[in-house]
Protein backbone atom coordinates (compact mmCIF):
# COMPACT_ATOMS: atom_id res chain seq x y z
CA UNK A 1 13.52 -1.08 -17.86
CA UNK A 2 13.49 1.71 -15.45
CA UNK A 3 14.20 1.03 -11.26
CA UNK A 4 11.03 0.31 -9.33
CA UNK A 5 9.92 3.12 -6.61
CA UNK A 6 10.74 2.72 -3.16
CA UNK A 7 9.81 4.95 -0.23
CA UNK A 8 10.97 5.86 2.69
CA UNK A 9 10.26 4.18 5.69
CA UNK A 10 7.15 6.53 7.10
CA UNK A 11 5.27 3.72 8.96
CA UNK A 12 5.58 2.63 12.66
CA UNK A 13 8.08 -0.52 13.60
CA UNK A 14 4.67 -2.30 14.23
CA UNK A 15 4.05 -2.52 10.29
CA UNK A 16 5.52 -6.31 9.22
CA UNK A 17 7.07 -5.37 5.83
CA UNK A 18 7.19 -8.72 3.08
CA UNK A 19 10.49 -8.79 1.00
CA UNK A 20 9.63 -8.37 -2.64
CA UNK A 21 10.48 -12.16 -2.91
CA UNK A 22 8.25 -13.32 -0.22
CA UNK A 23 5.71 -11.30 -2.35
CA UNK A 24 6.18 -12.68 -5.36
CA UNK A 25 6.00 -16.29 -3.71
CA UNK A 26 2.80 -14.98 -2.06
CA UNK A 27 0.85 -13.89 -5.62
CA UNK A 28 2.35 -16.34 -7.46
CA UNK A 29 4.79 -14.32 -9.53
CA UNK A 30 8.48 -14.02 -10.63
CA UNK A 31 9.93 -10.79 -8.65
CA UNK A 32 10.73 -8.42 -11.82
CA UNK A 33 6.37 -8.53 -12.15
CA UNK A 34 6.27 -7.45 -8.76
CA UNK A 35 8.90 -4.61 -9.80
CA UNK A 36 6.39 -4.05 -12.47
CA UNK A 37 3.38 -3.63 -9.73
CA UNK A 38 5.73 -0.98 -7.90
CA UNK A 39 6.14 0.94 -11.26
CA UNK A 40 2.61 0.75 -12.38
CA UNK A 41 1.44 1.96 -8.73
CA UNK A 42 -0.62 -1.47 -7.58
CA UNK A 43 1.55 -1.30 -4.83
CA UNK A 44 3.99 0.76 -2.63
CA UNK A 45 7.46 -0.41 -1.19
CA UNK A 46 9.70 1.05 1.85
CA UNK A 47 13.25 0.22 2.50
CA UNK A 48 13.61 -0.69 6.14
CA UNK A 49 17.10 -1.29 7.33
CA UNK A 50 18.21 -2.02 3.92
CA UNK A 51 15.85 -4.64 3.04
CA UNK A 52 12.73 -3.21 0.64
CA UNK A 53 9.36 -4.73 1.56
CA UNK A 54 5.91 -4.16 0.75
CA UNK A 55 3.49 -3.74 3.83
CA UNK A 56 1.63 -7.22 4.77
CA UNK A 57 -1.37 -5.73 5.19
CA UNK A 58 -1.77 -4.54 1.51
CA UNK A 59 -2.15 -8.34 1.19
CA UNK A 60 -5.35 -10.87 2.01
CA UNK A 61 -5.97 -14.34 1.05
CA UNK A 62 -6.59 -13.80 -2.52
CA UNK A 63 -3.58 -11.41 -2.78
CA UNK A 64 -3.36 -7.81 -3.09
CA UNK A 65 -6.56 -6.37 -1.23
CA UNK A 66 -8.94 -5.60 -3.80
CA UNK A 67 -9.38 -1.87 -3.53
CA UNK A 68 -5.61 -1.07 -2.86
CA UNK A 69 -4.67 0.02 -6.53
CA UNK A 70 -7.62 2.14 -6.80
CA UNK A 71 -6.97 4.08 -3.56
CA UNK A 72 -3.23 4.52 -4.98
CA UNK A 73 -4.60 5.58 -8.09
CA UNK A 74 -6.82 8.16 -6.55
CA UNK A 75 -4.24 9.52 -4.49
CA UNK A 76 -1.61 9.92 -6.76
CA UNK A 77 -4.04 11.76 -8.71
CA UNK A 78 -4.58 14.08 -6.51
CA UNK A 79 -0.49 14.53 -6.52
CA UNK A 80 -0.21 12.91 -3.02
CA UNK A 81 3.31 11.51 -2.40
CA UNK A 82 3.98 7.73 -1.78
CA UNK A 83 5.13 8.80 1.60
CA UNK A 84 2.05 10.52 2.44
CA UNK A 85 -0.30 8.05 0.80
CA UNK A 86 1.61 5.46 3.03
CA UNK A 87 1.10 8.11 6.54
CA UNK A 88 -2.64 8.09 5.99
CA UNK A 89 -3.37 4.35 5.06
CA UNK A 90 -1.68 3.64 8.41
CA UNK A 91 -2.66 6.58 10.35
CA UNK A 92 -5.43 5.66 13.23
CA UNK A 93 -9.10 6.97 12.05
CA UNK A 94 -11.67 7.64 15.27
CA UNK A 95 -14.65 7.96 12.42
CA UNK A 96 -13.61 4.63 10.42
CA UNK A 97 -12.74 3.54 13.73
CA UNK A 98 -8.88 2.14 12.68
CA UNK A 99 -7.14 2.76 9.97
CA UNK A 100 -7.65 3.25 6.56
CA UNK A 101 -5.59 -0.19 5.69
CA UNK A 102 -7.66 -2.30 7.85
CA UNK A 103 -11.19 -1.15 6.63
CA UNK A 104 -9.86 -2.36 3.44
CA UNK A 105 -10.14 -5.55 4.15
CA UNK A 106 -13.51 -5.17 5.19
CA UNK A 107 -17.48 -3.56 4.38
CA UNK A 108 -15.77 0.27 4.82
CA UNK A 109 -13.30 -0.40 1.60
CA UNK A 110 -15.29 2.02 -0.62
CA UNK A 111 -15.59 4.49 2.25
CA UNK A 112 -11.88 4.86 2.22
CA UNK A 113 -12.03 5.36 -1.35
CA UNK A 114 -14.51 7.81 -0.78
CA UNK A 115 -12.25 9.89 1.65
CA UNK A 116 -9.63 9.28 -0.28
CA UNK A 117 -11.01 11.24 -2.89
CA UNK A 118 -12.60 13.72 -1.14
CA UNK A 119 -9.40 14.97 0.19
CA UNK A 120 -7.47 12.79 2.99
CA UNK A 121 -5.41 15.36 4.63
């Protein structure tokens, strides 16, 4: 089994970061399956000070937001890097208004998606 990816830290101090443990507990799985969600690109990881954590806001009360793998998917299609897919999930959006991350979790989801594969950058 290969090494999960893990990316640098790109995102402002202000981002609360959820040890892979805590997100296991949090979806109800052992920790190598969440491994398995960083391979298979469900979800992205950063190591902050030494400790790798996935961003809290990828998460809602049913787990992973629902469109978050797709908007990965589509990214990394278009042969955007974690790093940069992280940058513009988190980066501040006048027209969305917020970010990209937040209208996830709400009516503008498959907007983002839409941008997302329109070309984010």
């Amino acid at each position: 089994m290969s090494a999960f990816p893990c990316s640098d830290d790109v995102l402002p101090e202000s981002v609360a970061l959820l040890p892979l443990p805590e997100v296991a507990d949090r979806l109800g799985l052992v920790v190598t399956r969440v491994h398995q969600m960083l391979r298979d690109h469900q979800l992205l990881a950063v190591r902050r000070d030494g400790v790798i954590g996935v961003p809290e806001r990828f998460f809602d009360d049913e787990g992973v937001v629902r469109f978050l793998p797709g908007l990965i998917t589509v990214m990394k299609d278009a042969k955007y890097t974690d790093e940069e897919i992280l940058e513009w999930i988190f980066t501040e959006d006048e027209s969305l208004p917020g970010r990209p991350v937040d209208a996830l979790h709400g009516p503008l989801a498959r907007e983002v998606l839409r941008r997302a594969a329109a070309d984010p950058f």
